[in-house]
Protein backbone atom coordinates (compact mmCIF):
# COMPACT_ATOMS: atom_id res chain seq x y z
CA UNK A 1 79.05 84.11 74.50
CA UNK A 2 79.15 86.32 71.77
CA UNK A 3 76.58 88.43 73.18
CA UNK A 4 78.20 88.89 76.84
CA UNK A 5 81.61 90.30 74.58
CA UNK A 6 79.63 92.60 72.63
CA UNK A 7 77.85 93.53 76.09
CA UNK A 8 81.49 93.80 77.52
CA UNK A 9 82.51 96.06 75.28
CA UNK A 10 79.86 98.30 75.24
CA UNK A 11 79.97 98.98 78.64
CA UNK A 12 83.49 99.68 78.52
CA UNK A 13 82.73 102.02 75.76
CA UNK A 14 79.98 103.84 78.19
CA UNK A 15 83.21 103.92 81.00
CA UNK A 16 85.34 105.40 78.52
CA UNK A 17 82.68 107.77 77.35
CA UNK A 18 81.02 109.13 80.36
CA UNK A 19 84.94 109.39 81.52
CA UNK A 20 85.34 112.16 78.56
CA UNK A 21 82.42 113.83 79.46
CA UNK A 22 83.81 114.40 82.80
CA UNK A 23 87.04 115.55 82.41
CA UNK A 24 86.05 117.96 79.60
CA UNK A 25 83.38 119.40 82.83
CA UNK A 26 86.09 119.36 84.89
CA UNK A 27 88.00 121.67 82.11
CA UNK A 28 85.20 123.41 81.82
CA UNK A 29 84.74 124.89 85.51
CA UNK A 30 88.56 126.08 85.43
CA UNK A 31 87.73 128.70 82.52
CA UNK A 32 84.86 130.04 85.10
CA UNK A 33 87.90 131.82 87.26
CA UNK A 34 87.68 134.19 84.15
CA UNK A 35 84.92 134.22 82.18
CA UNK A 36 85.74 137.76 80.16
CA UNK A 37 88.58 136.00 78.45
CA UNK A 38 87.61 132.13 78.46
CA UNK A 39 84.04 132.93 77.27
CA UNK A 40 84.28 131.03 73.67
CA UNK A 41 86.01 128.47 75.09
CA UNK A 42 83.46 127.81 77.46
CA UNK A 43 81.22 127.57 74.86
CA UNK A 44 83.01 125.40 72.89
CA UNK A 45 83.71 123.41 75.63
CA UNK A 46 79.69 122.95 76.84
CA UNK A 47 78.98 122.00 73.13
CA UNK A 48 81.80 119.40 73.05
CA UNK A 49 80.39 117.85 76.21
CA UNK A 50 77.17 117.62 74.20
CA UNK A 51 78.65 115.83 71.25
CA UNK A 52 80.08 113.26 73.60
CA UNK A 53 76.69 112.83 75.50
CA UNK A 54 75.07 112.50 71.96
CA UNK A 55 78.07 109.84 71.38
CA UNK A 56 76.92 108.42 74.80
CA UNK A 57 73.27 108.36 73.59
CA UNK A 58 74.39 106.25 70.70
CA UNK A 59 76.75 103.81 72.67
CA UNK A 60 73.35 103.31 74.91
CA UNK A 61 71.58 102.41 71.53
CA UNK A 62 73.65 100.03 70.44
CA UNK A 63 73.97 98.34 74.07
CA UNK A 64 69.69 98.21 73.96
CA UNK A 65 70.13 96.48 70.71
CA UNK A 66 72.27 93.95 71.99
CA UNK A 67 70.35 93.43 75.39
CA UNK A 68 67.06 92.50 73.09
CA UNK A 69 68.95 89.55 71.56
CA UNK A 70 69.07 87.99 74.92
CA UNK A 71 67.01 85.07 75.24
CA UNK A 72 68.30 83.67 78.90
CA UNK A 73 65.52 86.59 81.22
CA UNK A 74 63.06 85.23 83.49
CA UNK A 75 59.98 86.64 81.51
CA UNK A 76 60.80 87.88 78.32
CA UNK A 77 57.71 89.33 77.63
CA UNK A 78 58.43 91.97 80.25
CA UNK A 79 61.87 92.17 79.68
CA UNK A 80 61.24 93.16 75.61
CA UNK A 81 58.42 95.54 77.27
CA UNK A 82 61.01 97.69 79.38
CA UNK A 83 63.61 97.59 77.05
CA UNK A 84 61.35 99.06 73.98
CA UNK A 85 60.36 101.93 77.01
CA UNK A 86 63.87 102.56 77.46
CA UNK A 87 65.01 102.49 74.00
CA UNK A 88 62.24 105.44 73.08
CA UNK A 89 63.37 107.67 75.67
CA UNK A 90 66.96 107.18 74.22
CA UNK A 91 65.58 107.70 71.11
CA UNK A 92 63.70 111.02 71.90
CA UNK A 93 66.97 112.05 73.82
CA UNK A 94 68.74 111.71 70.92
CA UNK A 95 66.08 113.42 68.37
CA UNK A 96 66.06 116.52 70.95
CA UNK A 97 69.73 117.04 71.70
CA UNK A 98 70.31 116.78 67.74
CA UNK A 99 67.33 119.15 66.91
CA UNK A 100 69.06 121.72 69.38
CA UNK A 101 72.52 120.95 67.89
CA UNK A 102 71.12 121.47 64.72
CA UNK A 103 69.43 124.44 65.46
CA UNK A 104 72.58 126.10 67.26
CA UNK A 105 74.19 125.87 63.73
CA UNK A 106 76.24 122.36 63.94
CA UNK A 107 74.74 120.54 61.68
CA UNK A 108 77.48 119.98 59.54
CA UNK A 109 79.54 118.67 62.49
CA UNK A 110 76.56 116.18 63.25
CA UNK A 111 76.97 114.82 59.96
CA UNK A 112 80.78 115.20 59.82
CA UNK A 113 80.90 112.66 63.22
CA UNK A 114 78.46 110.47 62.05
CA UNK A 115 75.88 111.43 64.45
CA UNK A 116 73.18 112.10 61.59
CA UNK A 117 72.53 110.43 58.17
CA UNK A 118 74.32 111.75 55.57
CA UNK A 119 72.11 113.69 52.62
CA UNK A 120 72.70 114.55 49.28
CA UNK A 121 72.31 118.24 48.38
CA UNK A 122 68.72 118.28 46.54
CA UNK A 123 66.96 116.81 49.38
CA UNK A 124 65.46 119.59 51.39
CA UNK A 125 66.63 119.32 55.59
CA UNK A 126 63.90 119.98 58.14
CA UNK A 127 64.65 118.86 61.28
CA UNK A 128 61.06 118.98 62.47
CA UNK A 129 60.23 116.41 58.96
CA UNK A 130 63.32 114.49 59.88
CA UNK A 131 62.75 113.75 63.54
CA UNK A 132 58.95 114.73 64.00
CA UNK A 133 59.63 116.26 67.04
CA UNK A 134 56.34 118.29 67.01
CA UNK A 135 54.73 114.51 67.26
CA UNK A 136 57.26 113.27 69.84
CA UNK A 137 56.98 115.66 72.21
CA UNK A 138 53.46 116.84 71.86
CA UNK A 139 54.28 120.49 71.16
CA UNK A 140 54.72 123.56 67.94
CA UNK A 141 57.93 124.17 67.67
């Protein structure tokens, strides 16, 4: 029972989430009617929308998590399979859209909304160390 809650919650969290994301889009195309003097606030606005989606990414982790404690599925075997699939793709989502967030120079936001681990100042940052994207994705960047 506990689990269905937790699932119950989650989802409402996704709701409430992917209803953000929305209505900061819908903001978003009103500053198009003049983009000479809404430009920054566009911009802010498009990397807001891809905090929350990061936010959304993380919601999605935590329901995966809760979905692999369930032992009542037909073949579990399969079940555990397609769940690990879709809990790397999350995963590499979420490596990606930080690695760009990171690289557009909000790192300190990341960290500041709990979307990265916090480090202390004499360890070294690399994102490419930190989330092996060259590995992950099969690429030099």
């Amino acid at each position: 029972m506990a689990n269905f809650k937790n699932l119950l919650r989650i989802q409402q969290c996704l709701l409430e989430k992917t209803d953000e994301i929305e209505e900061l889009k819908r903001k978003k195309q009103t500053l198009f009617n003049d983009i000479t003097v809404n430009g920054k606030e566009i911009i802010s606005l498009y990397f807001e929308i891809e905090f929350k989606k990061l936010e959304l990414m993380h919601i999605k982790r935590e329901q995966i998590t809760e979905l692999k404690k369930s032992n009542d599925v037909y073949n579990r075997t399969i079940y555990q399979q397609q769940l690990n699939r879709l809990q790397n793709i999350n995963e590499k989502c979420i490596s990606l859209l930080v690695k760009r967030l990171f690289e557009e120079g909000y790192g300190q936001e990341l960290r500041t909304r709990g979307l990265v681990p916090q480090f202390n100042n004499t360890e070294l940052w690399s994102t490419r160390r930190f989330f092996n994207i060259e590995s992950s994705i099969g690429g030099n960047h």
